[in-house]
C-alpha atoms as a PDB file:
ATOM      1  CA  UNK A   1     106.237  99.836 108.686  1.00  0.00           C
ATOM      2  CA  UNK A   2     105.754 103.190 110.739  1.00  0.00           C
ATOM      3  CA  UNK A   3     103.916 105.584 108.117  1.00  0.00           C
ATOM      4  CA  UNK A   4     106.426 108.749 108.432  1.00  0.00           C
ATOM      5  CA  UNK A   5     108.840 109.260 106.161  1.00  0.00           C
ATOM      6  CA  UNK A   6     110.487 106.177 104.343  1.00  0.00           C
ATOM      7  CA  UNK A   7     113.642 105.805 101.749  1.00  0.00           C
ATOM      8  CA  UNK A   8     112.034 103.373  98.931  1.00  0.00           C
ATOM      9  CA  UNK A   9     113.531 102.243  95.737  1.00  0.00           C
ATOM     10  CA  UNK A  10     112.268 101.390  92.520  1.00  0.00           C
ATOM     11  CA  UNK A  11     108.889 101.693  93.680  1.00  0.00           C
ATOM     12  CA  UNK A  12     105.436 100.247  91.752  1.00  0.00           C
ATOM     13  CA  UNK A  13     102.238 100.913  92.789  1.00  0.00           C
ATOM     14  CA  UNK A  14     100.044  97.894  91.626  1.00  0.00           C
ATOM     15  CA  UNK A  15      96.136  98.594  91.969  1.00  0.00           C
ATOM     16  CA  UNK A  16      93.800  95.476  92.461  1.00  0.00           C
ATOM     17  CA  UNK A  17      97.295  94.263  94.353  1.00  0.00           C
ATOM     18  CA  UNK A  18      95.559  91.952  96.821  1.00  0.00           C
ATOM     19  CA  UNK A  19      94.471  88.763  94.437  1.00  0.00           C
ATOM     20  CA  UNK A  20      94.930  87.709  90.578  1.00  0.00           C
ATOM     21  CA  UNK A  21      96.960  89.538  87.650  1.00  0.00           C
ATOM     22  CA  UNK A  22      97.458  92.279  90.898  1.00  0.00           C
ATOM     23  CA  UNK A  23      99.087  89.949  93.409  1.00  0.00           C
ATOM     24  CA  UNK A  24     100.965  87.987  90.487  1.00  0.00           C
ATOM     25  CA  UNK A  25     102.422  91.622  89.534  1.00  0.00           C
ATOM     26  CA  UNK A  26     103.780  92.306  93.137  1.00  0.00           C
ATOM     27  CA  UNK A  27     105.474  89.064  93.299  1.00  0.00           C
ATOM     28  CA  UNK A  28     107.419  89.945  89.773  1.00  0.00           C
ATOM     29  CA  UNK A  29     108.211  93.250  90.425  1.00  0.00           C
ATOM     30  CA  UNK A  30     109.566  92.777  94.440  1.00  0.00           C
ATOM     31  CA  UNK A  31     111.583  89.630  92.943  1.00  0.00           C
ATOM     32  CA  UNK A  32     113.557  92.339  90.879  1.00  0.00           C
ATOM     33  CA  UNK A  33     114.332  93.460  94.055  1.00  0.00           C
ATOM     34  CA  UNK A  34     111.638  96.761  93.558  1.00  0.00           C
ATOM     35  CA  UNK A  35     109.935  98.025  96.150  1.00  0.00           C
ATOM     36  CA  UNK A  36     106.340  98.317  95.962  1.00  0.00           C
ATOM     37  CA  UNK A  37     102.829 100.530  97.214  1.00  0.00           C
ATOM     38  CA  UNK A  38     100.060  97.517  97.291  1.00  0.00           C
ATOM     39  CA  UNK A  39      96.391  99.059  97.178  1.00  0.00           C
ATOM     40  CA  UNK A  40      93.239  97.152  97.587  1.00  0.00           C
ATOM     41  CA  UNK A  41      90.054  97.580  99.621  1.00  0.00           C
ATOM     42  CA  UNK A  42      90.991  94.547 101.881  1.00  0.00           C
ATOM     43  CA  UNK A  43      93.716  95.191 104.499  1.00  0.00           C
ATOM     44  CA  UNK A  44      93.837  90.956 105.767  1.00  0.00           C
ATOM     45  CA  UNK A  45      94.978  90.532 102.329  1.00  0.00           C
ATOM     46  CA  UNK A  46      97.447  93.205 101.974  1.00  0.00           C
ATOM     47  CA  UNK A  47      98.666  93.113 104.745  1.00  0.00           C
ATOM     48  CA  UNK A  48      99.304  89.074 104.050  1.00  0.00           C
ATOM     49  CA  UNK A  49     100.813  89.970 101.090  1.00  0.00           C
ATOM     50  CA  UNK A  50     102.908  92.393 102.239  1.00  0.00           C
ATOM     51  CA  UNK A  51     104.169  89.491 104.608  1.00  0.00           C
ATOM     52  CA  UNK A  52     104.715  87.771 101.838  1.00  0.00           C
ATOM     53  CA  UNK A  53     107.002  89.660  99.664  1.00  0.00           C
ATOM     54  CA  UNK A  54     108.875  91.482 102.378  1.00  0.00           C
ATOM     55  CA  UNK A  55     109.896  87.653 103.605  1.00  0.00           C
ATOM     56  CA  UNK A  56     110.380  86.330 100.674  1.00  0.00           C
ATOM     57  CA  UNK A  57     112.487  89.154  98.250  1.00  0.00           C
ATOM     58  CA  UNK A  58     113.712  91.198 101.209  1.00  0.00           C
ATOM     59  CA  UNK A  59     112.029  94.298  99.832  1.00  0.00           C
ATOM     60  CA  UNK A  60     109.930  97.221 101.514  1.00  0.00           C
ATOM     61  CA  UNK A  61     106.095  96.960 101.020  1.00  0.00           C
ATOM     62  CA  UNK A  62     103.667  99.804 101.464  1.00  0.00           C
ATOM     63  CA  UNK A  63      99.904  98.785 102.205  1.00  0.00           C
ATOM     64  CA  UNK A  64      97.157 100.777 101.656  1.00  0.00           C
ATOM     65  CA  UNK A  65      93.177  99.615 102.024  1.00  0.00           C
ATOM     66  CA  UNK A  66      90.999 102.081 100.074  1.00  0.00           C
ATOM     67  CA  UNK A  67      88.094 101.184  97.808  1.00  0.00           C
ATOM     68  CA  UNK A  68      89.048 103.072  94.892  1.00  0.00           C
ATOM     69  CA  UNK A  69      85.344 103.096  93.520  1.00  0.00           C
ATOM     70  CA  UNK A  70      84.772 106.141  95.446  1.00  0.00           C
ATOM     71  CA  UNK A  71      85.622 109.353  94.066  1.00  0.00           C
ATOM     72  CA  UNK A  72      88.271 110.467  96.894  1.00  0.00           C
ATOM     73  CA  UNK A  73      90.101 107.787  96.800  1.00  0.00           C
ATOM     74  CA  UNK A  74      92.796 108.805  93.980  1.00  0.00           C
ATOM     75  CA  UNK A  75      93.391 112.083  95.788  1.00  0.00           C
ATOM     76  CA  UNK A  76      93.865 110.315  99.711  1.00  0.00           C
ATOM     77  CA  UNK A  77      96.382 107.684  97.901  1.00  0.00           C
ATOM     78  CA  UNK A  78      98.622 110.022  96.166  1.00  0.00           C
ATOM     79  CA  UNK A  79      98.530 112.925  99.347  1.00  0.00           C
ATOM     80  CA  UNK A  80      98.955 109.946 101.795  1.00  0.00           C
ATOM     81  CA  UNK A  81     102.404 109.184  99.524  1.00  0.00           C
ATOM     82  CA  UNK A  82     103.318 112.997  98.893  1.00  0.00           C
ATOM     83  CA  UNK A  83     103.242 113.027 103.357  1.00  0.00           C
ATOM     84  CA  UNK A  84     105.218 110.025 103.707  1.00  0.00           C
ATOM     85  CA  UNK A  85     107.777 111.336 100.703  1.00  0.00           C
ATOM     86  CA  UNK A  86     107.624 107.983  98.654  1.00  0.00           C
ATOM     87  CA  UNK A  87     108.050 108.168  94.774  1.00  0.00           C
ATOM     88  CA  UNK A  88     106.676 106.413  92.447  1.00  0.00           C
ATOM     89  CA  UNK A  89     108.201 104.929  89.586  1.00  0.00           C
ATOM     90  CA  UNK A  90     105.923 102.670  87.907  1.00  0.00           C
ATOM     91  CA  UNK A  91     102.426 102.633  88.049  1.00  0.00           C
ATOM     92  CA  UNK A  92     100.028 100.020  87.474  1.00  0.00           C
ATOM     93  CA  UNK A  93      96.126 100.729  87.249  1.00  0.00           C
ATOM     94  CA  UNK A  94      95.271  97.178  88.120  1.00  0.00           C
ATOM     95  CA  UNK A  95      92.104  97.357  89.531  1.00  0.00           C
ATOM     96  CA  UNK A  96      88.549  96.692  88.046  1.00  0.00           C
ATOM     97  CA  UNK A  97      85.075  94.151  87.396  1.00  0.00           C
ATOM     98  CA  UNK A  98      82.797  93.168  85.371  1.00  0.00           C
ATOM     99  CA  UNK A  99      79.455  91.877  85.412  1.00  0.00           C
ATOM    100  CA  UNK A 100      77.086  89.804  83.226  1.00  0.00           C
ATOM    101  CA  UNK A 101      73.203  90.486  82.128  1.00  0.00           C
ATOM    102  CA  UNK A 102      71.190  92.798  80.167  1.00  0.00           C
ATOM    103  CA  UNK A 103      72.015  96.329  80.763  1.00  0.00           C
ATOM    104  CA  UNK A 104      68.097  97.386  81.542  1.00  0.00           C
ATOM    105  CA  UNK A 105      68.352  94.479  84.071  1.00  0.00           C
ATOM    106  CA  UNK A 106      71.775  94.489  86.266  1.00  0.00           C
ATOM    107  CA  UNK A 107      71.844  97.144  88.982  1.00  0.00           C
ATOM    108  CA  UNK A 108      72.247 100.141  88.282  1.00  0.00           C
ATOM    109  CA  UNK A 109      74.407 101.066  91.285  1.00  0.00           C
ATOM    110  CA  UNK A 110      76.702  98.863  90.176  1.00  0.00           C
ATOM    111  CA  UNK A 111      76.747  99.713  86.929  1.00  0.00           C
ATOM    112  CA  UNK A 112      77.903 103.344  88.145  1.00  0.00           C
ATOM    113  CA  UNK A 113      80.732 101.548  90.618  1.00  0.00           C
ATOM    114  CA  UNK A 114      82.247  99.771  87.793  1.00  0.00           C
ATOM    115  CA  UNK A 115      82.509 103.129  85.541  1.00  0.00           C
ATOM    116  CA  UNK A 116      84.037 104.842  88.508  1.00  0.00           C
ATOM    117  CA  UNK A 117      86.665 101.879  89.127  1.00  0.00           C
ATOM    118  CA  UNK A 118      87.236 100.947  85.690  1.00  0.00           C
ATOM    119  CA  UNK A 119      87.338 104.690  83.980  1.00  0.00           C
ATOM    120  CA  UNK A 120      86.771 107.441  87.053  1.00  0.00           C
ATOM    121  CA  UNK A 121      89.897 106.419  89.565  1.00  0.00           C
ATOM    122  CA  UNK A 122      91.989 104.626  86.627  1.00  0.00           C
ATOM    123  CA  UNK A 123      92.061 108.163  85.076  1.00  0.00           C
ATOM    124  CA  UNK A 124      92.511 110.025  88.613  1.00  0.00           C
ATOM    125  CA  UNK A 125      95.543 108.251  89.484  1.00  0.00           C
ATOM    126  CA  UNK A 126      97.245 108.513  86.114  1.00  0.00           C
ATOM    127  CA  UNK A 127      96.517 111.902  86.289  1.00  0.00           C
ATOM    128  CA  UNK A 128      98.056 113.098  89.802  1.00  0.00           C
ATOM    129  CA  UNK A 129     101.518 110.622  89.336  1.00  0.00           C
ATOM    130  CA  UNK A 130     101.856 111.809  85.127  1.00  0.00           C
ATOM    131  CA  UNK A 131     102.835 115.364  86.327  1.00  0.00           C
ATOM    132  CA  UNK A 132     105.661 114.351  88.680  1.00  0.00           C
ATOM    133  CA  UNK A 133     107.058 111.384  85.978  1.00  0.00           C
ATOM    134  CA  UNK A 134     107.254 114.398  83.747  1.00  0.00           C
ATOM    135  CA  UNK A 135     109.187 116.603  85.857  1.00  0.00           C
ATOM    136  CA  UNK A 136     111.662 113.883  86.420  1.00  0.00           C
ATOM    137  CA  UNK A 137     111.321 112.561  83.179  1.00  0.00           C
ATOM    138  CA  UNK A 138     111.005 108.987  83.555  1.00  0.00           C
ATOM    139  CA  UNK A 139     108.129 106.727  84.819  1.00  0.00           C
ATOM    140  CA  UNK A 140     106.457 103.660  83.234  1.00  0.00           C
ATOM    141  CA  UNK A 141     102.434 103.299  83.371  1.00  0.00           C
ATOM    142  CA  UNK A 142     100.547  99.892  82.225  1.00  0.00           C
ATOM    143  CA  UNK A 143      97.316  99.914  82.237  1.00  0.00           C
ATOM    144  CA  UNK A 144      95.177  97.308  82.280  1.00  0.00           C
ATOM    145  CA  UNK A 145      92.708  96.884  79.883  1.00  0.00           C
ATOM    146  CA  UNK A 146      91.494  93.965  78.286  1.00  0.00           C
ATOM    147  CA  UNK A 147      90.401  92.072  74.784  1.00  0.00           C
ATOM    148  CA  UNK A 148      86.917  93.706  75.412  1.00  0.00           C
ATOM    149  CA  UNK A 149      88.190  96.813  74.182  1.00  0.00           C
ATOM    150  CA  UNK A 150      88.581  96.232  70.593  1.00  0.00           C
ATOM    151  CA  UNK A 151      84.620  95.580  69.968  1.00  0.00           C
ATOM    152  CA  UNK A 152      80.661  95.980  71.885  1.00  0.00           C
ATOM    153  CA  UNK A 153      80.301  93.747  74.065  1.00  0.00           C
ATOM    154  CA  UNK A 154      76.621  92.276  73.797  1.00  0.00           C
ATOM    155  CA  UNK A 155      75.805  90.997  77.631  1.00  0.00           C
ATOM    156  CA  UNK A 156      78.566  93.508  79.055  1.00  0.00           C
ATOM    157  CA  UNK A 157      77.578  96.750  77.625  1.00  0.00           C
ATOM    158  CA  UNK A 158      79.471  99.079  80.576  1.00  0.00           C
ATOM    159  CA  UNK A 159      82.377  97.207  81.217  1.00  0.00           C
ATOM    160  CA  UNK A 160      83.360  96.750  77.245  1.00  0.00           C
ATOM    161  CA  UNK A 161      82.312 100.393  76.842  1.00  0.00           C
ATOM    162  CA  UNK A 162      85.228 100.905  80.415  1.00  0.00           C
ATOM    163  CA  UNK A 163      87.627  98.283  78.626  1.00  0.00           C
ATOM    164  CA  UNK A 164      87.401 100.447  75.452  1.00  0.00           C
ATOM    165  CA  UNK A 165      87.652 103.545  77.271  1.00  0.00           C
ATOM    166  CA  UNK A 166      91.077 102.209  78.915  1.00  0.00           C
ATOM    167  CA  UNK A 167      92.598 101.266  75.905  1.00  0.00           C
ATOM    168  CA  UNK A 168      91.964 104.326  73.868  1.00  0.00           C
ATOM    169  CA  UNK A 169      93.128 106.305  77.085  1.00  0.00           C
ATOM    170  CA  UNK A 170      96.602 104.556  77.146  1.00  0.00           C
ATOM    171  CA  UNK A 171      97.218 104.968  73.042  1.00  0.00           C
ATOM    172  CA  UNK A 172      96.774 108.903  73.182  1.00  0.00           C
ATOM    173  CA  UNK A 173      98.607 108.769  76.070  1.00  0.00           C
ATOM    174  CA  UNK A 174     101.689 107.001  74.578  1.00  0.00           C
ATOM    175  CA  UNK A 175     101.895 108.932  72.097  1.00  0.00           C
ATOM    176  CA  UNK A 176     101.400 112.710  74.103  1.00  0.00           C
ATOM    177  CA  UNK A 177     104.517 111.276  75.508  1.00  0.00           C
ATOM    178  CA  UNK A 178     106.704 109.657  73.250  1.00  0.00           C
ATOM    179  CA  UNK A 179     109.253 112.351  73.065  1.00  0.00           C
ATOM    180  CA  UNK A 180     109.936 111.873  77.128  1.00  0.00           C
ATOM    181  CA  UNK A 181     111.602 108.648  79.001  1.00  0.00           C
ATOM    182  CA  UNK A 182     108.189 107.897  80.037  1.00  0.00           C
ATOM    183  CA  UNK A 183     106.098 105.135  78.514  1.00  0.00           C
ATOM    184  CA  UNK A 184     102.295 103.880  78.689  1.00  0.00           C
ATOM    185  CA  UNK A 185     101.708 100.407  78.257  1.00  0.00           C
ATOM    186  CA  UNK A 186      98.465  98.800  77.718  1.00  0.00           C
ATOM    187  CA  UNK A 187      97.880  95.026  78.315  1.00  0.00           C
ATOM    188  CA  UNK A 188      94.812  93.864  76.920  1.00  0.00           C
ATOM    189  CA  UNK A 189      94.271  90.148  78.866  1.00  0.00           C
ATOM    190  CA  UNK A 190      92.044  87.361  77.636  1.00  0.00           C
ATOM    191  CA  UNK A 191      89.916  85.428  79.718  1.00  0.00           C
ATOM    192  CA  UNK A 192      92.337  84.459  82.816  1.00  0.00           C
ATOM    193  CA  UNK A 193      91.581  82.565  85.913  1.00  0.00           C
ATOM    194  CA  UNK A 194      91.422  84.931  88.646  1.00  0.00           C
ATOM    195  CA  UNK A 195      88.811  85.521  90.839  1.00  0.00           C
ATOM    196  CA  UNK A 196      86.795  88.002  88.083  1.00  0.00           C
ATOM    197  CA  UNK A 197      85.415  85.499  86.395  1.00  0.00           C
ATOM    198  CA  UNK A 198      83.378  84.273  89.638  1.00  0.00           C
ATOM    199  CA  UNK A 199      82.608  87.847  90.799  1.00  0.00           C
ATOM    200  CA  UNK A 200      81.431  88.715  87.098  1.00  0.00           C
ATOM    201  CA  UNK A 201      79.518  85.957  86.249  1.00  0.00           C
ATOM    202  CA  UNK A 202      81.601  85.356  83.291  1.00  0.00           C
ATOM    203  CA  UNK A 203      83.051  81.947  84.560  1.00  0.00           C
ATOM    204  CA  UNK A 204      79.760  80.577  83.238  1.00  0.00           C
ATOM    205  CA  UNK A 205      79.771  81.293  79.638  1.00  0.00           C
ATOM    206  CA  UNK A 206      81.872  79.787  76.992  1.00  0.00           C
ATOM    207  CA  UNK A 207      84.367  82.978  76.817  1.00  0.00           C
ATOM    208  CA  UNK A 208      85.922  81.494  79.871  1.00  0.00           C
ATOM    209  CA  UNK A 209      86.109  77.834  79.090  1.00  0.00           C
ATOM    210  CA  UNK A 210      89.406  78.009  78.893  1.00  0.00           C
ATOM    211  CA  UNK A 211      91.376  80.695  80.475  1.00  0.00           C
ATOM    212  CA  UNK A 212      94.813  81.676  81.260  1.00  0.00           C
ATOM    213  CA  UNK A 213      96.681  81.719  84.376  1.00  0.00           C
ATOM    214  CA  UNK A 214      96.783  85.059  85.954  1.00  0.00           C
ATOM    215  CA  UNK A 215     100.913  84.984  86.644  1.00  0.00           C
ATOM    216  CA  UNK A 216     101.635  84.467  82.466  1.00  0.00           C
ATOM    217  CA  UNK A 217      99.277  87.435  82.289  1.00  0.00           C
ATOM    218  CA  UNK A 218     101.105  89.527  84.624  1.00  0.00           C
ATOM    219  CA  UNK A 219     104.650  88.349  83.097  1.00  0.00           C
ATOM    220  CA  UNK A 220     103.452  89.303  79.905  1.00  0.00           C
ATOM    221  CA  UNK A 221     102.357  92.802  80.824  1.00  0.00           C
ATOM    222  CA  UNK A 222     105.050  93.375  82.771  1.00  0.00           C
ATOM    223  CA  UNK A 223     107.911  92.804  80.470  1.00  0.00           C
ATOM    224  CA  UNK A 224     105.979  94.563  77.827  1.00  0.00           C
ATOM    225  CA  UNK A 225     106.130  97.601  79.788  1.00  0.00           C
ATOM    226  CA  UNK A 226     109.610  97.197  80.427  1.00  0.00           C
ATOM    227  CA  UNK A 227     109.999  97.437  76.765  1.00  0.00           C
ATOM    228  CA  UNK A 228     107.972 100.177  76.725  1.00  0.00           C
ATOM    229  CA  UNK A 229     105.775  98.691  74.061  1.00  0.00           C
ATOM    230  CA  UNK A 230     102.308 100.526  73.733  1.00  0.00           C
ATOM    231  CA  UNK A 231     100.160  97.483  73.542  1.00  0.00           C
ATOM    232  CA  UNK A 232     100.072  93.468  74.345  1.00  0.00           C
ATOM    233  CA  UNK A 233      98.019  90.732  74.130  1.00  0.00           C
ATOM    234  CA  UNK A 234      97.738  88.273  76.377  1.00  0.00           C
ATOM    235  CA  UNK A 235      96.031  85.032  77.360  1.00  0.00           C
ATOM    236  CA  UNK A 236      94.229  83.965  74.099  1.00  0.00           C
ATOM    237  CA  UNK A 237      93.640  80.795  72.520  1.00  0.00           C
ATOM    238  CA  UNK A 238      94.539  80.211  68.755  1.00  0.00           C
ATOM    239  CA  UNK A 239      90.975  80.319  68.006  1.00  0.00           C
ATOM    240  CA  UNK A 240      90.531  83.741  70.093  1.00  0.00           C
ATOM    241  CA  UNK A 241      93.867  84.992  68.224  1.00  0.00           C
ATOM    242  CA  UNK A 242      91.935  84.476  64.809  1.00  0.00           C
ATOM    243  CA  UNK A 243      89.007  85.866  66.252  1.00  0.00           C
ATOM    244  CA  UNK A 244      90.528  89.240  67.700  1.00  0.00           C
ATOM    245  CA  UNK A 245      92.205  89.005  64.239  1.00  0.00           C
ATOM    246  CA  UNK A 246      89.005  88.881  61.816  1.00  0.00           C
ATOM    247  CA  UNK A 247      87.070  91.813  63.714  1.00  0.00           C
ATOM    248  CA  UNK A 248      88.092  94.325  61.612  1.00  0.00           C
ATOM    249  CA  UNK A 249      86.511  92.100  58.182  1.00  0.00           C
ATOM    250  CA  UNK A 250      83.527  90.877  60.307  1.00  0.00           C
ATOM    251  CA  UNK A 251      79.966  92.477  59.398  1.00  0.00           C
ATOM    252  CA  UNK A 252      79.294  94.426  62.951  1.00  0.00           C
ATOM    253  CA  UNK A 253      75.608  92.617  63.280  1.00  0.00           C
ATOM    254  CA  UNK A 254      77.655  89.142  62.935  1.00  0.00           C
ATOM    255  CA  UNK A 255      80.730  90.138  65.293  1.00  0.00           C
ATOM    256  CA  UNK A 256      77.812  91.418  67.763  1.00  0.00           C
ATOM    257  CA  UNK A 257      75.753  88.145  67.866  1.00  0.00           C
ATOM    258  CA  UNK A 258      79.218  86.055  68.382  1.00  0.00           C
ATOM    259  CA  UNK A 259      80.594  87.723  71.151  1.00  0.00           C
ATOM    260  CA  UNK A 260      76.829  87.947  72.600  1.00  0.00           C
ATOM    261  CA  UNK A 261      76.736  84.191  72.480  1.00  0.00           C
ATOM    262  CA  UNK A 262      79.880  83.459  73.973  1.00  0.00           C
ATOM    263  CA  UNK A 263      78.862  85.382  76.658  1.00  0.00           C
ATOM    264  CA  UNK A 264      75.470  83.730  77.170  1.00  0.00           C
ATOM    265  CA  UNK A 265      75.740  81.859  80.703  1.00  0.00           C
ATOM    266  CA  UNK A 266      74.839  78.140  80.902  1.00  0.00           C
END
């Protein structure tokens, strides 16, 4: 697709598009015949996925490869849309990782790189596309956060603390805006097979022995944001339902050490 000007419909830009919840999200939206702005830091896979969705739901795909852990990022994706005069209707802040270990003892580096994905650019982009869903007065945002965010997490201090962060975020946000047609939508996943759980280390503890598949993740969060609900759920076991349910009643010291040891690899 030449990158001048382009007449788009119904446009979602999906963050973290290229694999997992991300890719499973494109698929949904183009097969309601939407048109969509993919963004990921690897072009081969955008630009196979663009294939993809263009061939298969006849709809117009946007690809663009930027690593949104660094700071500019947000800025370059939004100015690079404002130029080529595509709107966005939905957006979906997609992208983020994890990492297991002792926070004195994982990288620091990337400690900082998952702040600035999970936090820095998810609050950058929602913050350059709010101000033109306001002026039209319509727009949906889901954001995704994660079961992390309700409690510490023990072994994955930052990116509980980022989870949190997210979640909290998208709440205030929902209601700023609840007397507009625009809605915030936070989908708070369980474990869910997808390539984080290899990149994080977290496909070796007992939080991930069983997950959920990544597309009844993204169906879940995507109809809940076509409801306009303000929070969903996703992906958990019975046992992880009771869980999520009792953490409220738990001593903190006792919730702390159980979520620690489920995250303990093997």
């Amino acid at each position: 697709m030449n990158k001048k000007y382009v007449e788009m419909k119904n446009v979602a830009l999906i963050s973290g598009a290229s694999t997992g919840i991300g890719k499973e999200l494109s698929h949904i939206h183009a097969q309601t015949g939407g048109d969509l702005v993919i963004v990921a830091r690897s072009k081969d896979k955008l630009e196979e996925l663009k294939s993809e969705l263009e061939k298969q739901y006849g709809v117009k795909v946007w690809v663009i490869a930027k690593d949104l852990g660094k700071p500019e990022s947000p800025q370059a994706i939004y100015d690079e849309l404002k130029k080529a005069g595509i709107e966005i209707d939905i957006l979906i802040n997609n992208a983020g990782f994890g990492g297991v270990g002792k926070f004195h003892e994982l990288d620091y580096d990337r400690q900082v790189a998952m702040i600035n994905l999970n936090v820095t650019s998810l609050t950058a982009m929602t913050r350059l596309f709010l101000p033109d869903f306001i002026q039209r007065n319509s727009g949906k945002i889901l954001n995704n956060s994660s079961t992390a965010s309700f409690m510490p997490g023990p072994l994955q201090a930052v990116y509980f603390a980022t989870k949190a962060y997210v979640r909290s975020l998208s709440n205030a946000l929902s209601e700023e805006l609840s007397h507009t047609n625009i809605t915030v939508t936070n989908l708070m996943p369980g474990a869910t097979e997808t390539e984080f759980g290899a990149t994080s280390g977290m496909d070796k503890t007992a939080m991930f022995k069983k997950t959920a598949t990544a597309r009844s993740v993204a169906e879940d969060g995507y109809k809940a944001m076509l409801k306009g609900k303000m929070d969903v759920i996703s992906g958990l076991t019975f046992a992880q339902k009771i869980m999520i349910s009792a953490i409220p009643f738990m001593p903190k010291k006792m919730m702390l050490k159980t979520v620690k040891k489920m995250q303990e690899t093997k």
